[in-house]
Protein backbone atom coordinates (compact mmCIF):
# COMPACT_ATOMS: atom_id res chain seq x y z
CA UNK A 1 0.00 0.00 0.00
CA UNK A 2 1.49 3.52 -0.95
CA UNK A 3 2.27 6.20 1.66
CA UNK A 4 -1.46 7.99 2.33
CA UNK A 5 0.65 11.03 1.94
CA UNK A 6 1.01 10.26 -1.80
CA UNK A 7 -0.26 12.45 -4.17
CA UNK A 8 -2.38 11.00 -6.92
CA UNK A 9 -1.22 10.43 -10.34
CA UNK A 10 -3.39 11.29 -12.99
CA UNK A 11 -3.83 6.82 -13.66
CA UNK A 12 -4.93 6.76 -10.34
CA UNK A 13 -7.47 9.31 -10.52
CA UNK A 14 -8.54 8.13 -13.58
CA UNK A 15 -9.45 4.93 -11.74
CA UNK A 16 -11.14 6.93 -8.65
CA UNK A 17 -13.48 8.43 -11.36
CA UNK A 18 -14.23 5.35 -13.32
CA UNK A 19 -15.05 3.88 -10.41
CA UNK A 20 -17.34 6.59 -9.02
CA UNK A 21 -18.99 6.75 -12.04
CA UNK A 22 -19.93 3.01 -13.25
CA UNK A 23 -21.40 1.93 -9.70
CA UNK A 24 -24.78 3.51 -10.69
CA UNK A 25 -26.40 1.69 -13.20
CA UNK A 26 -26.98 4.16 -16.12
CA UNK A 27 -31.32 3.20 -15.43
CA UNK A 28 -30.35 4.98 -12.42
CA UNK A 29 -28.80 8.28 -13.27
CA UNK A 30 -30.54 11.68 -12.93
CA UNK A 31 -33.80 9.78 -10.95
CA UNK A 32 -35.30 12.87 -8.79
CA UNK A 33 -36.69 10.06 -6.24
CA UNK A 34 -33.15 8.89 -5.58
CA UNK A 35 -30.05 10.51 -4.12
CA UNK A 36 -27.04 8.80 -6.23
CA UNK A 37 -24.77 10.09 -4.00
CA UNK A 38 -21.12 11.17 -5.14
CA UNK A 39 -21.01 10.14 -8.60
CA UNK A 40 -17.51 11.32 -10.38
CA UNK A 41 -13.72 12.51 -9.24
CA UNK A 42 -15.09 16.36 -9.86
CA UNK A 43 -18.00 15.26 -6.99
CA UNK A 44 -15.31 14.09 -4.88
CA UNK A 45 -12.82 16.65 -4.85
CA UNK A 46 -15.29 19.07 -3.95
CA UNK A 47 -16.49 16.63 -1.15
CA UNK A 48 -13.13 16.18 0.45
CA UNK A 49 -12.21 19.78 0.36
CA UNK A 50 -15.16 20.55 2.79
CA UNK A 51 -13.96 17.51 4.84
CA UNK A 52 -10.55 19.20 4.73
CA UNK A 53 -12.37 22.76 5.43
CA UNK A 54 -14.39 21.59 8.51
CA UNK A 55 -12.58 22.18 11.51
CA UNK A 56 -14.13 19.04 13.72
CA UNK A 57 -12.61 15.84 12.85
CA UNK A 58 -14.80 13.87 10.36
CA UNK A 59 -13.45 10.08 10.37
CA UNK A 60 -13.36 8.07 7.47
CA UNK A 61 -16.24 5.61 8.67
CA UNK A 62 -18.40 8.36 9.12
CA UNK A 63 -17.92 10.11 5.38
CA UNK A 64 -17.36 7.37 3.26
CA UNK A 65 -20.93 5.44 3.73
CA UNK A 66 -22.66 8.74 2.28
CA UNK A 67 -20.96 8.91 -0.68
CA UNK A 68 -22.78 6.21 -2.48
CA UNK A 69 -26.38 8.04 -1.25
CA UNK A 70 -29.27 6.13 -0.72
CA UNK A 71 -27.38 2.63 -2.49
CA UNK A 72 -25.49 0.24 -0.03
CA UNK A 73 -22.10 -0.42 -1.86
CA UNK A 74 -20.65 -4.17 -2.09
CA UNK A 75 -17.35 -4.21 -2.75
CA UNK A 76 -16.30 -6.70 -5.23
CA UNK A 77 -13.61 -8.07 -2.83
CA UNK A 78 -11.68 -6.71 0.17
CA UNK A 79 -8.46 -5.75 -2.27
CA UNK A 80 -10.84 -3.62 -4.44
CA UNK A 81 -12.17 -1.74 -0.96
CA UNK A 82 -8.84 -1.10 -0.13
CA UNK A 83 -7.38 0.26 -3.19
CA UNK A 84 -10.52 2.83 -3.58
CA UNK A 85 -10.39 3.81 0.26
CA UNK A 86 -6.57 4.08 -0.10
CA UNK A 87 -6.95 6.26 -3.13
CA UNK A 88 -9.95 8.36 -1.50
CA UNK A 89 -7.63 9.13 1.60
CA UNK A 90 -4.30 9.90 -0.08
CA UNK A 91 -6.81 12.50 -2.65
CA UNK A 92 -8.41 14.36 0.98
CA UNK A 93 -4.84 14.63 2.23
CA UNK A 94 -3.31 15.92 -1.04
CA UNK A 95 -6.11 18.45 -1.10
CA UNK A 96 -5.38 19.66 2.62
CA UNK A 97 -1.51 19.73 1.75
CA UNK A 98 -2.12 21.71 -0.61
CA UNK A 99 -4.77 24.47 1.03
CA UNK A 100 -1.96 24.21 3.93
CA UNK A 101 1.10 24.04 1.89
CA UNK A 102 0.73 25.46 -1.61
CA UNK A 103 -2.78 27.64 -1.85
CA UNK A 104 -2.16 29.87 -4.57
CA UNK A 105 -1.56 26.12 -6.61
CA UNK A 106 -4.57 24.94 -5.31
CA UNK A 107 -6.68 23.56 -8.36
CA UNK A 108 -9.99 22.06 -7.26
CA UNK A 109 -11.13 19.69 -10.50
CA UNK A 110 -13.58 20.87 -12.66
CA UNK A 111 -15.41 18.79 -15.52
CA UNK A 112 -14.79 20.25 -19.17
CA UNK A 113 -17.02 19.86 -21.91
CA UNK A 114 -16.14 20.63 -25.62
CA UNK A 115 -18.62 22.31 -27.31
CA UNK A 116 -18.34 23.96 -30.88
CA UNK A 117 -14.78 24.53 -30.78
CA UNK A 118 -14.17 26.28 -27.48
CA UNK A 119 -14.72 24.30 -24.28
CA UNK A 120 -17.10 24.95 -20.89
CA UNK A 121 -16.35 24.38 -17.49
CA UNK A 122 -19.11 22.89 -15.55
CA UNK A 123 -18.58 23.39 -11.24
CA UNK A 124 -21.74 21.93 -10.52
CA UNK A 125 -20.80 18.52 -9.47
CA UNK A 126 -17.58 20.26 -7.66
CA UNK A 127 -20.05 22.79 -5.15
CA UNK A 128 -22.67 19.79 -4.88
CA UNK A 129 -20.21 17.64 -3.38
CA UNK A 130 -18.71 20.48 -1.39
CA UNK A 131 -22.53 20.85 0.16
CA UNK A 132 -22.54 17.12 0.38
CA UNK A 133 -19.23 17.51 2.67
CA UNK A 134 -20.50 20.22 4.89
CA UNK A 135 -23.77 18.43 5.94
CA UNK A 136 -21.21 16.63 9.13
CA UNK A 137 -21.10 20.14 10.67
CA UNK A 138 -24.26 22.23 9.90
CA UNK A 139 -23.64 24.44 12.80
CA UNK A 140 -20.64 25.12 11.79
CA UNK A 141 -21.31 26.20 8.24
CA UNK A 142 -24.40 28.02 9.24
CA UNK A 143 -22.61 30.42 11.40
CA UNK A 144 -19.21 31.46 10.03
CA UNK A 145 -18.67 35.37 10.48
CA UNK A 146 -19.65 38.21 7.86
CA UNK A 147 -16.41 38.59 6.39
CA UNK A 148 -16.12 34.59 5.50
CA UNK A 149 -19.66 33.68 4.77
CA UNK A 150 -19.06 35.14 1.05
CA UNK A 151 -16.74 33.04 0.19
CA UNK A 152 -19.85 30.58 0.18
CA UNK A 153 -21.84 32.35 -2.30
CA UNK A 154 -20.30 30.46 -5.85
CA UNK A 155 -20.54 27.56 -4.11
CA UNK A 156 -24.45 27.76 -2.99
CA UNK A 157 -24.78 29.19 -7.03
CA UNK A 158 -23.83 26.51 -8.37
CA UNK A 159 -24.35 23.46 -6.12
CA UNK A 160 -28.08 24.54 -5.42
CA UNK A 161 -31.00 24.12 -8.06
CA UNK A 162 -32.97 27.15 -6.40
CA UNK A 163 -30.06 29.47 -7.95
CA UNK A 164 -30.73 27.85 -11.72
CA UNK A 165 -32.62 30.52 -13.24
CA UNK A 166 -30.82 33.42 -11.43
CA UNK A 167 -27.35 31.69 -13.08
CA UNK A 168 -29.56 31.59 -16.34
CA UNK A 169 -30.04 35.61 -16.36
CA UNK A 170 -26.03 36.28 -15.52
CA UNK A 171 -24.15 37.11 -18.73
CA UNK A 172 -21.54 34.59 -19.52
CA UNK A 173 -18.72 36.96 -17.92
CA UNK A 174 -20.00 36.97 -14.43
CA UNK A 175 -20.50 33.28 -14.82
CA UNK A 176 -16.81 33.29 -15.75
CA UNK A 177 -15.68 35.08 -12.97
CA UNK A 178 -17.99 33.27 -10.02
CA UNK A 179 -16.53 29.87 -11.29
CA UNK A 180 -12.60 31.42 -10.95
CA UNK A 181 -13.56 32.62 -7.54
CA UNK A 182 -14.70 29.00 -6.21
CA UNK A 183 -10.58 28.46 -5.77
CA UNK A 184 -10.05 31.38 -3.56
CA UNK A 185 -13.16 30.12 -1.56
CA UNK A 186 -11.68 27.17 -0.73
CA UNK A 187 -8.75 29.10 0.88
CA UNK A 188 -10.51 31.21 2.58
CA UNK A 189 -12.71 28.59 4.27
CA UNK A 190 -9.62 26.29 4.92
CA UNK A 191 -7.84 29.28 6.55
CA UNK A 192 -10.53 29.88 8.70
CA UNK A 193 -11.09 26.53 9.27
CA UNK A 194 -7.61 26.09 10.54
CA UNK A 195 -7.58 29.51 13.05
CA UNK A 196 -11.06 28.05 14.28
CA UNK A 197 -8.96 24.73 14.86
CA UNK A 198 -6.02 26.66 16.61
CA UNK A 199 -8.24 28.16 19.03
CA UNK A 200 -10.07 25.07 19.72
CA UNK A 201 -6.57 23.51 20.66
CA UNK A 202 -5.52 26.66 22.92
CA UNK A 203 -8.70 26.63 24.56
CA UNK A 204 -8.45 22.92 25.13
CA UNK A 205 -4.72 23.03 26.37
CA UNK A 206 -4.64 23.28 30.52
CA UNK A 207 -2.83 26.01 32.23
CA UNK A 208 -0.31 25.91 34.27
CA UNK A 209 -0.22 28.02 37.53
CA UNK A 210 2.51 29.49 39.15
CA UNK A 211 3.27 27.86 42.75
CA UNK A 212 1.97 29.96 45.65
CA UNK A 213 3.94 31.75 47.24
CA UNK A 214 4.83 31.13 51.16
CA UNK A 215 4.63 33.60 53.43
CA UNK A 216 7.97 33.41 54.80
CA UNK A 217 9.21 33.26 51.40
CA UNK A 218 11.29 35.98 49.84
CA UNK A 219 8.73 38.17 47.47
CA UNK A 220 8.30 37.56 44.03
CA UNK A 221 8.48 40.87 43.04
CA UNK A 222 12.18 41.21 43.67
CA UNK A 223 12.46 43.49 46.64
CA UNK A 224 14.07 41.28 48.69
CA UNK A 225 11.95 41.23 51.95
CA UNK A 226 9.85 38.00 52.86
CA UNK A 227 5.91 38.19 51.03
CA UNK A 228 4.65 38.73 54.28
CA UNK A 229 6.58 41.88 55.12
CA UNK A 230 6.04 42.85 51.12
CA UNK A 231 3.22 42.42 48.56
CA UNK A 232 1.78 39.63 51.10
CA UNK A 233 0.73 42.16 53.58
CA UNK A 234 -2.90 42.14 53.97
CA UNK A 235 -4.77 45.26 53.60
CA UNK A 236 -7.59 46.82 55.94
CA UNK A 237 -10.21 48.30 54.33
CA UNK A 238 -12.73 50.58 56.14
């Protein structure tokens, strides 16, 4: 088994997506009555980048059952689980690497579409799986401060059906420019994500006290006289 701190080659994501994509049945695809769950590597990446964005630990066992929606997934056999976990895990930590690491490299993947001669970029599965991602810590999302809610708002555009026909009214140069934002988004929410973290951990951390001071001890404060005689003195008062 490779490192988990691996990145991805572009074989192995290859297999991520093909796999992601052939476990629904094709009968199945695009049913309103059914949630299909996570269905290709653009899905994904934008579902592990809110994993990676959420600053309460979401294990494994707890994020991998909802990517397949309302199907139960049977592995084929235990070596096929492990190499699409494996490959799953390695992709979430090469995404937080490189929010951490490398942000202004950070690329989330996008699905691209010729389409007579020029080529469109379609987010949509990218922000759905983001929402998907953020459902482990509603609270959380629901209540980040003024100056980092924003960063949701291409995210909610394009992940939500309610924002379809307000997308359908933009000209195709502020669509441009809310799809090129949905990178800096994702560094803003990690970074806040991350000083949210920090804090947690400082809060969390005990403190030490300083050991009291006897009264027959010399003064802390340096003046040389015993704390009773000095800052231990107790004072009257009327």
């Amino acid at each position: 088994m490779k490192e988990l701190s691996t990145v991805l080659n572009k074989k192995e994501m290859d297999r991520l997506d093909a796999f992601l994509q052939d476990r629904v049945p094709d009968v199945d695809v695009g049913r309103e009555d059914k949630d299909e769950g996570i269905l290709n590597l653009s899905g994904l990446d934008g579902f592990l980048t809110a994993i990676v964005c959420t600053p309460g630990l979401v294990m494994p066992s707890q994020w991998i059952p909802t990517l397949w929606g309302d199907d139960v997934l049977t592995w084929e056999n235990k070596e096929e689980a492990e190499e699409i976990i494996t490959l799953m895990l390695r992709h979430m930590n090469g995404i937080g690497r490189s929010l951490a690491e490398e942000p202004d490299d950070f690329r989330p993947i996008f699905l691209h579409h010729p389409a007579g001669g020029t080529t469109i970029t379609i987010v949509d599965d990218w922000c759905e799986g983001c929402l998907r991602g953020m459902r482990f810590d509603p609270g959380y999302w629901n209540s980040l401060p003024d100056e980092i809610a924003p960063a949701l708002l291409p995210i909610h555009m394009f992940g939500n059906e309610e924002f379809d026909d307000e997308l359908d009214e933009l000209p195709v140069e502020s669509i441009r420019q809310l799809q090129e934002a949905l990178p800096l988004s994702a560094r803003i929410l990690y970074n806040y994500a991350r000083l949210v973290r920090l804090k947690g951990m400082e809060a969390a951390r005990p403190t030490r006290r300083a050991p009291k001071t006897g009264r027959n001890d010399l003064c802390p404060c340096g003046s040389g006289l015993k704390h009773k005689k000095c800052c231990g003195q107790k004072t009257v008062t009327d």
